[in-house]
C-alpha atoms as a PDB file:
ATOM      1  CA  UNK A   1     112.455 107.677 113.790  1.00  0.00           C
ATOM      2  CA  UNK A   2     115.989 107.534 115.210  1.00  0.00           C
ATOM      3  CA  UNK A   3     118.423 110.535 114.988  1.00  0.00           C
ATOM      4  CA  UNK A   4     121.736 110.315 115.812  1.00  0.00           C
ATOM      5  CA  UNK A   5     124.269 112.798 117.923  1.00  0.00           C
ATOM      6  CA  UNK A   6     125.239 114.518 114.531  1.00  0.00           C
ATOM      7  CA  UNK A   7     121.740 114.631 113.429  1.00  0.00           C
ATOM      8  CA  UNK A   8     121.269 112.452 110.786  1.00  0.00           C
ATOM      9  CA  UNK A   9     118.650 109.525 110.655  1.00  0.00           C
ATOM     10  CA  UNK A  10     119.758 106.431 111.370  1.00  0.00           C
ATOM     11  CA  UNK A  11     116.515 104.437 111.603  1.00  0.00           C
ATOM     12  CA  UNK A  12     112.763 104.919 110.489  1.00  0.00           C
ATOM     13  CA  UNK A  13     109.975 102.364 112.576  1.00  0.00           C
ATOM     14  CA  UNK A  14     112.934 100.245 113.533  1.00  0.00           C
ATOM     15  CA  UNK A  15     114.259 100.014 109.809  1.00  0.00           C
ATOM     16  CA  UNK A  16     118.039 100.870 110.010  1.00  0.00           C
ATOM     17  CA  UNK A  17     119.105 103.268 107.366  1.00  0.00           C
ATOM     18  CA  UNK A  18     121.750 101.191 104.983  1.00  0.00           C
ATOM     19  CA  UNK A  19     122.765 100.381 102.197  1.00  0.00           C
ATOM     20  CA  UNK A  20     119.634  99.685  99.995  1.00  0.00           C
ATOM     21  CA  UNK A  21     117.463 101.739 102.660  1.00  0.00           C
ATOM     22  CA  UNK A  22     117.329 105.673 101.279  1.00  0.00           C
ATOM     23  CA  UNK A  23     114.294 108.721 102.644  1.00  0.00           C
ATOM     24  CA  UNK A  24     112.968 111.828 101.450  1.00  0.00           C
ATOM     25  CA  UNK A  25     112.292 114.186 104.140  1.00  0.00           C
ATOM     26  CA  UNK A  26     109.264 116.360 102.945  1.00  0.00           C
ATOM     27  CA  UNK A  27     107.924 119.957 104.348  1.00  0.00           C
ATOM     28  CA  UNK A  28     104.447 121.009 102.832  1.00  0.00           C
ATOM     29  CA  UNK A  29     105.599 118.465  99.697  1.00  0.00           C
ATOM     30  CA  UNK A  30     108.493 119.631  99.197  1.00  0.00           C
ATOM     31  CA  UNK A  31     111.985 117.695  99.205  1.00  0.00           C
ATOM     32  CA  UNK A  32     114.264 119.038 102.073  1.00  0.00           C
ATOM     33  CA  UNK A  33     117.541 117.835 103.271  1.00  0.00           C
ATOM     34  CA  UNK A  34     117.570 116.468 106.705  1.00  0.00           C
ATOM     35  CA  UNK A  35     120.025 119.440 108.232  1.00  0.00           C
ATOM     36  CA  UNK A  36     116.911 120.831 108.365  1.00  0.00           C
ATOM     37  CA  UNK A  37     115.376 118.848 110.723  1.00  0.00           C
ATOM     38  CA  UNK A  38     115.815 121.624 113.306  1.00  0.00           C
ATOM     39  CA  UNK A  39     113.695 123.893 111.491  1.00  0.00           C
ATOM     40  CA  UNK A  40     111.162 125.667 113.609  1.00  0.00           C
ATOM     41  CA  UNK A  41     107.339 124.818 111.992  1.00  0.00           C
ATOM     42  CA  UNK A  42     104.395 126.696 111.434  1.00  0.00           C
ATOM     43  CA  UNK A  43     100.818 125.755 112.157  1.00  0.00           C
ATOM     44  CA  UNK A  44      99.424 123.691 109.480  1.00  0.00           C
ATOM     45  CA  UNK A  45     102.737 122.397 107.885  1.00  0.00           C
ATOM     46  CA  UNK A  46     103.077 119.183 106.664  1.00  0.00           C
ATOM     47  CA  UNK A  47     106.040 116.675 107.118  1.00  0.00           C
ATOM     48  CA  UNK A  48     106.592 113.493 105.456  1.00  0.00           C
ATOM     49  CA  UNK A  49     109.004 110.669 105.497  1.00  0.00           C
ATOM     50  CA  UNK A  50     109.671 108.840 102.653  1.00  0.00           C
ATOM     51  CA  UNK A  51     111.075 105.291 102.782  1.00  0.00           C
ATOM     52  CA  UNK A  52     112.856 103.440 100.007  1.00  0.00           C
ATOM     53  CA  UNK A  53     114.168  99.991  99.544  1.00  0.00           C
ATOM     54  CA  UNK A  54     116.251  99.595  96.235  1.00  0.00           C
ATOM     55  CA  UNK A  55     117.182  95.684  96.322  1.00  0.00           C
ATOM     56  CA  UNK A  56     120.456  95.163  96.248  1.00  0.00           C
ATOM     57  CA  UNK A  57     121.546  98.251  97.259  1.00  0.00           C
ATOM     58  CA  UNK A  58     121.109 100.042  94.019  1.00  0.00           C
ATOM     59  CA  UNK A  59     121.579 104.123  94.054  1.00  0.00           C
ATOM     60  CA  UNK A  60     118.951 106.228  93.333  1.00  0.00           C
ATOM     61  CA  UNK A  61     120.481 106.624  90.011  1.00  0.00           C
ATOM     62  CA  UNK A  62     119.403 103.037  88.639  1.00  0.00           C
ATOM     63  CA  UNK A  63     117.038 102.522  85.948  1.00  0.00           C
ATOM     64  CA  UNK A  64     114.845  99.685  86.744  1.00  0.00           C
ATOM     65  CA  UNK A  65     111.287  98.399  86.734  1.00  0.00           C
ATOM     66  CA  UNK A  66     109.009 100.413  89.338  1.00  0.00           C
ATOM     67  CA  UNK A  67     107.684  97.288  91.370  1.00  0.00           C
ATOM     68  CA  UNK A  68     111.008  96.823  92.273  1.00  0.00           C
ATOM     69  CA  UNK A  69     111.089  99.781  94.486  1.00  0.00           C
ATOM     70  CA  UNK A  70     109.063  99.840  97.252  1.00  0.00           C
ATOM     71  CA  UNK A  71     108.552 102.736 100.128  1.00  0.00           C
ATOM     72  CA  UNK A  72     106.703 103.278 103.436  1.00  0.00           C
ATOM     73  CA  UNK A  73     105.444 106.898 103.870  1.00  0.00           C
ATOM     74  CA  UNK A  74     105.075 108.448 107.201  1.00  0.00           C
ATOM     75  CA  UNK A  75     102.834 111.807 107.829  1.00  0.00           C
ATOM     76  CA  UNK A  76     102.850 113.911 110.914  1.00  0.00           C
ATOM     77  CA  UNK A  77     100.315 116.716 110.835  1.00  0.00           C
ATOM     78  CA  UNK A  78     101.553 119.746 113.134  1.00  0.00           C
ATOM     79  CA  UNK A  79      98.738 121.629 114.460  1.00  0.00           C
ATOM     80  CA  UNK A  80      98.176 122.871 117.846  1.00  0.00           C
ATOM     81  CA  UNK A  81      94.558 122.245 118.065  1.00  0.00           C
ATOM     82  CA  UNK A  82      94.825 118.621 120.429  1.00  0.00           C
ATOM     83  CA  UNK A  83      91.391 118.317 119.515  1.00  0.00           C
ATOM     84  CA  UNK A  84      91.974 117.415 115.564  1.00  0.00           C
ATOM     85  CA  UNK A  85      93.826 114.494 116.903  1.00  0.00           C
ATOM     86  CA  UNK A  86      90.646 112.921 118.468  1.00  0.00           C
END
């Protein structure tokens, strides 16, 4: 993930974030805005990343046919145990 100097996301694995390209920024499953990407974390919490591609650049708004959207989800577990990671 790419942040930029004003701390928004630009770009998610290398995918730039345009028109067509929207995320969801999730803490323990539930939606937060990315101004809160600063927030300090507790052991255990969960944060996701959401990726959507609307084909030609429709809003979130459209009505349309659900195999028309598609999404890549990342999850980063924080925990402070370095051994759950083996």
């Amino acid at each position: 993930m790419t942040i930029s100097f004003n701390g928004q996301i630009t770009s998610v694995s290398g995918i730039p974030i345009v028109d067509g390209v929207h995320y969801n920024l999730l803490l323990n499953g539930r939606q937060i805005p990315s101004t809160l990407l600063n927030a300090p974390l507790q052991r255990g919490d969960t944060v996701a990343l959401e990726l959507f591609f609307r084909p030609g650049g429709r809003s979130q708004g459209d009505t349309g046919s659900d195999e028309e959207l598609q999404y890549v989800e990342e999850r980063n577990y924080i925990n402070e145990d370095q051994e759950d990671y083996s």
